[in-house]
N, C-alpha and C. Protein backbone atom coordinates (compact mmCIF):
# COMPACT_ATOMS: atom_id res chain seq x y z
N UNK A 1 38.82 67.69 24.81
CA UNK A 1 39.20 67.97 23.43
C UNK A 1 39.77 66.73 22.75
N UNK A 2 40.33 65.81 23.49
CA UNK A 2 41.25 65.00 22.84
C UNK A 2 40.29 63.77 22.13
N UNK A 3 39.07 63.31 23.20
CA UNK A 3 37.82 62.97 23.28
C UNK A 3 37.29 62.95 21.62
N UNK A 4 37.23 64.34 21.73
CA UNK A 4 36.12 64.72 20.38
C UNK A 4 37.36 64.89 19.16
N UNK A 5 38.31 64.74 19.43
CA UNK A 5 39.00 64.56 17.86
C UNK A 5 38.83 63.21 17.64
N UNK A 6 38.89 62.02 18.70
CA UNK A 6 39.31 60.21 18.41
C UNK A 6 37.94 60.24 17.65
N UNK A 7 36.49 60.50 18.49
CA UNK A 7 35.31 60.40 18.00
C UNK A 7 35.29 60.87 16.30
N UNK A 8 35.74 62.39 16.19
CA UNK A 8 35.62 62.64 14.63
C UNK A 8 36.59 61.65 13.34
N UNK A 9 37.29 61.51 14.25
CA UNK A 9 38.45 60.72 13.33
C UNK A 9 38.01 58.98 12.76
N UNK A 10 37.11 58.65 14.28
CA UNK A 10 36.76 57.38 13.88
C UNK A 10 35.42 57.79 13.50
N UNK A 11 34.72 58.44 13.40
CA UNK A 11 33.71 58.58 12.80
C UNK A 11 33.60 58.72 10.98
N UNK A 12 34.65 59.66 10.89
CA UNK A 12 35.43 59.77 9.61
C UNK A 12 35.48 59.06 8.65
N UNK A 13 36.65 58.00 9.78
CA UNK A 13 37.27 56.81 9.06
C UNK A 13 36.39 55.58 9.10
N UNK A 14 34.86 55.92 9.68
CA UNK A 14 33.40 54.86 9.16
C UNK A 14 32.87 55.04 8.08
N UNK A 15 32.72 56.48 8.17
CA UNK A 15 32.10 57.14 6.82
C UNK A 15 32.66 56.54 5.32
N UNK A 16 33.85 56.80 5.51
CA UNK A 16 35.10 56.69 4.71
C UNK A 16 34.81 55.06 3.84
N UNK A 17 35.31 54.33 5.07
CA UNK A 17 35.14 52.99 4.65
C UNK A 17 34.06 52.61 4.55
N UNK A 18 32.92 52.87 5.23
CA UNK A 18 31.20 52.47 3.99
C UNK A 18 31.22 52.63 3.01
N UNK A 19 31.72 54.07 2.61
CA UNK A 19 31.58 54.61 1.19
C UNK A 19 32.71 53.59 0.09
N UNK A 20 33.96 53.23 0.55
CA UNK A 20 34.49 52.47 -0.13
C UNK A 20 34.10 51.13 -0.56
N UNK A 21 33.64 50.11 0.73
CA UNK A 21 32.71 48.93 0.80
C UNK A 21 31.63 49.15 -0.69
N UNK A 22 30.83 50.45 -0.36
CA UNK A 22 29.63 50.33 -1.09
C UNK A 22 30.06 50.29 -2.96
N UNK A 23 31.39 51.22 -2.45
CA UNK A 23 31.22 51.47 -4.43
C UNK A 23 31.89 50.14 -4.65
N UNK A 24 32.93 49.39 -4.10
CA UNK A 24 33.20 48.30 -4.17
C UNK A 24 32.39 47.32 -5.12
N UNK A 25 31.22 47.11 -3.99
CA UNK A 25 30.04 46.30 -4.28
C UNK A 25 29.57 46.49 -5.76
N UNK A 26 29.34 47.68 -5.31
CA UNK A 26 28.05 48.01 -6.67
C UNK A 26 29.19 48.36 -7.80
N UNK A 27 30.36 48.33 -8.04
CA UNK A 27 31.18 48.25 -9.14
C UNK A 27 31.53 46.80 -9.44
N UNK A 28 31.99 46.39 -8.61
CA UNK A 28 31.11 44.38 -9.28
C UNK A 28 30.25 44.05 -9.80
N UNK A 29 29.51 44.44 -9.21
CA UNK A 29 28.13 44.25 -9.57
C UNK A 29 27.80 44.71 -11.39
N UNK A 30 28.05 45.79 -11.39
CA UNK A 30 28.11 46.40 -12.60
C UNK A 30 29.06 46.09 -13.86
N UNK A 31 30.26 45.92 -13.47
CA UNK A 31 31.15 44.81 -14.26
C UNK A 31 30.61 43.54 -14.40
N UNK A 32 30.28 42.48 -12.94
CA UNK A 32 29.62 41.48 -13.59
C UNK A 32 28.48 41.55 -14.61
N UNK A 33 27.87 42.21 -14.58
CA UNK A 33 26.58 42.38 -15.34
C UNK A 33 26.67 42.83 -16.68
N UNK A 34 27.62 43.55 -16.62
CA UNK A 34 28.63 43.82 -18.42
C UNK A 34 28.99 42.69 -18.71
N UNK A 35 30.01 42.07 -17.96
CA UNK A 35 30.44 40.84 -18.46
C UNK A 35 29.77 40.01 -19.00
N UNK A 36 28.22 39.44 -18.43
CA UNK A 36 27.72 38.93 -18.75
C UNK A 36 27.23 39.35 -19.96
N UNK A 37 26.14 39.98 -20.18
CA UNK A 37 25.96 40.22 -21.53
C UNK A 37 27.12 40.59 -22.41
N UNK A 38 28.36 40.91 -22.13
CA UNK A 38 29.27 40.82 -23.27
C UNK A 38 29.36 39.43 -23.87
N UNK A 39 29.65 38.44 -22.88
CA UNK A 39 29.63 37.06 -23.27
C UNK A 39 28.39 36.22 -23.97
N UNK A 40 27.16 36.95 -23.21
CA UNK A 40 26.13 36.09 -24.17
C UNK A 40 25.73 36.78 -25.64
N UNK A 41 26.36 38.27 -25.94
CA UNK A 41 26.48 38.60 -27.15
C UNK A 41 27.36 37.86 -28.37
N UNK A 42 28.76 37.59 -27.31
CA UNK A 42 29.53 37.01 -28.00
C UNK A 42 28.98 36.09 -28.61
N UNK A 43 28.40 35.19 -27.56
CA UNK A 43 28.36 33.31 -27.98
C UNK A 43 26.40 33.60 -28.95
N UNK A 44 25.91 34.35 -29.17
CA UNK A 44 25.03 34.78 -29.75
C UNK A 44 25.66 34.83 -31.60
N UNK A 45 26.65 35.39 -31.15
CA UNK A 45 27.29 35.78 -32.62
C UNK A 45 28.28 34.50 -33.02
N UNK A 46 28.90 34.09 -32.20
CA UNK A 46 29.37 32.57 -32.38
C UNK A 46 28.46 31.60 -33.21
N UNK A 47 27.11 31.57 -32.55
CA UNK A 47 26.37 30.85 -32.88
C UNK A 47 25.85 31.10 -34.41
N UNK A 48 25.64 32.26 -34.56
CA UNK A 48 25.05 32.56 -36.12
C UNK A 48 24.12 32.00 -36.04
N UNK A 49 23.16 32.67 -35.19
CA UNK A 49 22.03 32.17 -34.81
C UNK A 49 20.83 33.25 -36.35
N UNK A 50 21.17 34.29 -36.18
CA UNK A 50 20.24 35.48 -36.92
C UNK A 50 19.77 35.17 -38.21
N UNK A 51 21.12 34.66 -38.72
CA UNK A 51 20.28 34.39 -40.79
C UNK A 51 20.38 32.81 -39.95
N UNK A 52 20.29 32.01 -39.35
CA UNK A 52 19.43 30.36 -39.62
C UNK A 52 17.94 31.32 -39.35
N UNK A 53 17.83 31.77 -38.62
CA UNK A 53 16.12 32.27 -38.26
C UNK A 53 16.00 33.27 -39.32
N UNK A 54 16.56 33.90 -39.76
CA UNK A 54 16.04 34.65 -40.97
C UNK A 54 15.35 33.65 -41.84
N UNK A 55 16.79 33.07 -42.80
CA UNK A 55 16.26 32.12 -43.49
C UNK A 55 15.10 31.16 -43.31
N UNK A 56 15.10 30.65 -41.90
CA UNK A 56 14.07 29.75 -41.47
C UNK A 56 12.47 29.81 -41.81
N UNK A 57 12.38 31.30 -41.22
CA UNK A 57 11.25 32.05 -41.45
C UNK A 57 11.25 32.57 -42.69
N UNK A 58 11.86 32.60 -44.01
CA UNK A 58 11.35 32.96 -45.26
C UNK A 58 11.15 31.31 -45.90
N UNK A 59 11.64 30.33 -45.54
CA UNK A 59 11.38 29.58 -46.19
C UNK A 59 9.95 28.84 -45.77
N UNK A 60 9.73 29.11 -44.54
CA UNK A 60 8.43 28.27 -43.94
C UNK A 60 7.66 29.07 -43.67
N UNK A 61 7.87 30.96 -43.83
CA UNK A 61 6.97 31.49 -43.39
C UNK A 61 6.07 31.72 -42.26
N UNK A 62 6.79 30.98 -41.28
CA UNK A 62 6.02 31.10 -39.84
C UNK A 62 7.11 30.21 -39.14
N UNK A 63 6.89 30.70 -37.61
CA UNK A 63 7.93 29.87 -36.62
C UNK A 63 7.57 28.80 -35.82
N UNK A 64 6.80 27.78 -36.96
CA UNK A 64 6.00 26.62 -36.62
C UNK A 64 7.52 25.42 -36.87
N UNK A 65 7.71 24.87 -35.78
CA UNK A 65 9.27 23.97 -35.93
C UNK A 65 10.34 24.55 -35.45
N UNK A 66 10.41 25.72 -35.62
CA UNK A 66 11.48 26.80 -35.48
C UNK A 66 12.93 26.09 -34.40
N UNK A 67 12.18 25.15 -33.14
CA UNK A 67 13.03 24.69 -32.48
C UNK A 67 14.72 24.06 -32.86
N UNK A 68 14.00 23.05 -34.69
CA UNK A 68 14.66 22.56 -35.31
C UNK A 68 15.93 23.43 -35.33
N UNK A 69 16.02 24.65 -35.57
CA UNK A 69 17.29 25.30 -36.11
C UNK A 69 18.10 25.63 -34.68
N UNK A 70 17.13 25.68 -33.54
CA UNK A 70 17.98 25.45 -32.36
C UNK A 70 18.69 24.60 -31.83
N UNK A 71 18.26 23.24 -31.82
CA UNK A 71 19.07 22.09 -32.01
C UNK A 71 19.85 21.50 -32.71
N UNK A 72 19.90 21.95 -33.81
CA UNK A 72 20.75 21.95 -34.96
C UNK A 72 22.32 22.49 -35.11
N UNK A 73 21.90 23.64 -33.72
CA UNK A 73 23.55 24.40 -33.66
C UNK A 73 24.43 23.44 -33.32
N UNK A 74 25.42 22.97 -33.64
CA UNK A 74 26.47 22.27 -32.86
C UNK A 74 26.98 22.22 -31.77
N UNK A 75 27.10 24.39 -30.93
CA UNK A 75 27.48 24.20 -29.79
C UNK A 75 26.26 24.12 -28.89
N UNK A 76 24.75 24.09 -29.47
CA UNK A 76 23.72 24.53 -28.65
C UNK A 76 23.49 24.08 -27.18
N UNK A 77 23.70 23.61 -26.88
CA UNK A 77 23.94 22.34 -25.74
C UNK A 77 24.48 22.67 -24.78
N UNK A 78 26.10 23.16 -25.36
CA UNK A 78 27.01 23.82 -24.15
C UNK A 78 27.17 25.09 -23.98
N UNK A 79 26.37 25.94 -24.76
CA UNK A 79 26.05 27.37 -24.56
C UNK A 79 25.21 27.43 -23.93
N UNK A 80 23.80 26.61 -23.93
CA UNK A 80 22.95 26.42 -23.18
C UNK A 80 22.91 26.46 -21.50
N UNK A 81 24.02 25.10 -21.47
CA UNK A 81 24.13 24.57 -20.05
C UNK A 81 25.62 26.06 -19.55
N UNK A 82 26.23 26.88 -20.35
CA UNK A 82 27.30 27.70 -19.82
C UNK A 82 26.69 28.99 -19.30
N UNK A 83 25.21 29.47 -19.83
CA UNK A 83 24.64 30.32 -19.70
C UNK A 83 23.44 30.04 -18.19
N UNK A 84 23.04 28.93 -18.02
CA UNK A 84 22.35 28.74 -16.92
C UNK A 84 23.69 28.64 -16.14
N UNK A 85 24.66 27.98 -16.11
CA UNK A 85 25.28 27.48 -14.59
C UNK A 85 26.23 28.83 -14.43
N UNK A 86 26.19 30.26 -15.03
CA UNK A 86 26.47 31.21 -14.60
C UNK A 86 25.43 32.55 -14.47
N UNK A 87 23.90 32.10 -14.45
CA UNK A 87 23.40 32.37 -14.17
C UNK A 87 22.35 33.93 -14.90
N UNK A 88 22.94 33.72 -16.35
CA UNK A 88 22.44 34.15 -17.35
C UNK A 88 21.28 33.90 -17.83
N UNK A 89 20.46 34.68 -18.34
CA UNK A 89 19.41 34.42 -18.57
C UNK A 89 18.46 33.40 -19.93
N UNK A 90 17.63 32.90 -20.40
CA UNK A 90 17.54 31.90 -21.25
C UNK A 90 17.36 32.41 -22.57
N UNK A 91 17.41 31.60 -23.59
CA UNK A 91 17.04 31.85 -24.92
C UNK A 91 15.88 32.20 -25.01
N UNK A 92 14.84 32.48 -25.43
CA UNK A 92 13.84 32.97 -25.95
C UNK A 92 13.63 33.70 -27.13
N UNK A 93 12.54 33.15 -27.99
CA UNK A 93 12.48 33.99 -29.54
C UNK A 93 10.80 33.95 -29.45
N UNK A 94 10.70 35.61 -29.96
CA UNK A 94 9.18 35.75 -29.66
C UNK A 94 9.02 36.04 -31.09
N UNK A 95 7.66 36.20 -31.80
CA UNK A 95 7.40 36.62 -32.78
C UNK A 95 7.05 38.43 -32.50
N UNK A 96 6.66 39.13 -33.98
CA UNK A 96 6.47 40.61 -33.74
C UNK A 96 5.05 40.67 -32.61
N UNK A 97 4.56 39.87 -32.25
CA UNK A 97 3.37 40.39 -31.29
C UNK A 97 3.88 40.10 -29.53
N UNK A 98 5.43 39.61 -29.71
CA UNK A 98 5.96 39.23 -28.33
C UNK A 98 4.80 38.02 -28.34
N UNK A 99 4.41 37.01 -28.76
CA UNK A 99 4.32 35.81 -28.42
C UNK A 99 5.39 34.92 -28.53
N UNK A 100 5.35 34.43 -27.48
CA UNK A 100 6.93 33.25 -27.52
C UNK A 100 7.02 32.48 -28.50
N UNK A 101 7.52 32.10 -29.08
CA UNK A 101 7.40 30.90 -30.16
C UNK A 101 8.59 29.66 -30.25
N UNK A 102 9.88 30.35 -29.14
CA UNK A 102 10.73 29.18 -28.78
C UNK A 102 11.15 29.07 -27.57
N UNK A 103 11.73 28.99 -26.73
CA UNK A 103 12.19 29.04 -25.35
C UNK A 103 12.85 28.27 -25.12
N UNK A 104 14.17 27.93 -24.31
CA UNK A 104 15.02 27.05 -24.49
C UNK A 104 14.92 25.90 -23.27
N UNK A 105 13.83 26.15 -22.30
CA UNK A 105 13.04 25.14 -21.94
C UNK A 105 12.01 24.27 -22.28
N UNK A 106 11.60 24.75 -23.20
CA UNK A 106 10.52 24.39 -23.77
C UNK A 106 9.44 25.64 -24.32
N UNK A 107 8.74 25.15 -25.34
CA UNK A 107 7.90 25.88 -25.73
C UNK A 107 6.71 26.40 -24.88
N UNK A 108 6.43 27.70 -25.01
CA UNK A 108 5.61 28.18 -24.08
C UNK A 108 4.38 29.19 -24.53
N UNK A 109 3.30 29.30 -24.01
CA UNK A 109 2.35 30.32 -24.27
C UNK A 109 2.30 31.51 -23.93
N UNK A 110 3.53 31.60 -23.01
CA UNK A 110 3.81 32.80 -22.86
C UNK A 110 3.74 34.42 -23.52
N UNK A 111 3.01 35.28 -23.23
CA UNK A 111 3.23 37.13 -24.02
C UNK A 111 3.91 37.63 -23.24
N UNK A 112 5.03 38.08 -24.03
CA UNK A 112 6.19 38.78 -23.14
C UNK A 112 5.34 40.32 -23.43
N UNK A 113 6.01 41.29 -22.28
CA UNK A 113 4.99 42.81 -22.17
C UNK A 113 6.17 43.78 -22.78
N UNK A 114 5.89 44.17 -24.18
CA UNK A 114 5.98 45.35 -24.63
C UNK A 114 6.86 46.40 -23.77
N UNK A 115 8.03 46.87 -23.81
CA UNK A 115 8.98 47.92 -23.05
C UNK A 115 8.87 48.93 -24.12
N UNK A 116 8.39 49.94 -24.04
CA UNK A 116 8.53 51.04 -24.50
C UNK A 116 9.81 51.93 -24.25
């Protein structure tokens, strides 16, 4: 008898602590991943990125140059390099058919696929 209580108890107290380990994990995980896009919203809106490309595109009518207004930002550079070395994902501006038309590596031919 004494046997099969140590067994349930440490069996228990495995169960127990996986289950804590796991939500652990995956609640990091999930905070980091908020965090992140909280921050690249932020520095999105920092930037006042939306009316230069509004404007951009009514005055030239197409996103031929378009890069210009990316380089142009003041902080572009170190938002750039703050968003790769934490492992965020890149700039990219597609037109309405999801063809790329800027990328913050360089310009690309890329068709991004439609998410419904």
């Amino acid at each position: 008898m004494n046997k099969l209580w140590f067994r349930l108890t440490t069996a228990i107290t495995l169960v127990a602590l996986t289950a804590i380990a796991l939500s652990a994990v995956w609640g990091n995980y999930q905070v980091s991943n908020q965090f992140r896009r909280f921050v690249t919203d932020n520095q999105m809106i920092e930037l006042n990125l939306e009316p230069a490309l509004a404007e951009y595109y009514s005055q030239h009518g197409s996103w031929a140059g378009v890069e210009d207004v990316f380089l142009n930002q003041p902080s572009q550079a170190w938002w750039a390099w703050t968003r790769h070395a934490h492992g965020m994902p890149r700039l990219t501006l597609t037109d309405a058919g999801g063809r790329v038309v800027y990328d913050e590596v360089g310009n690309s031919p890329l068709q991004l696929a439609h998410k419904l």
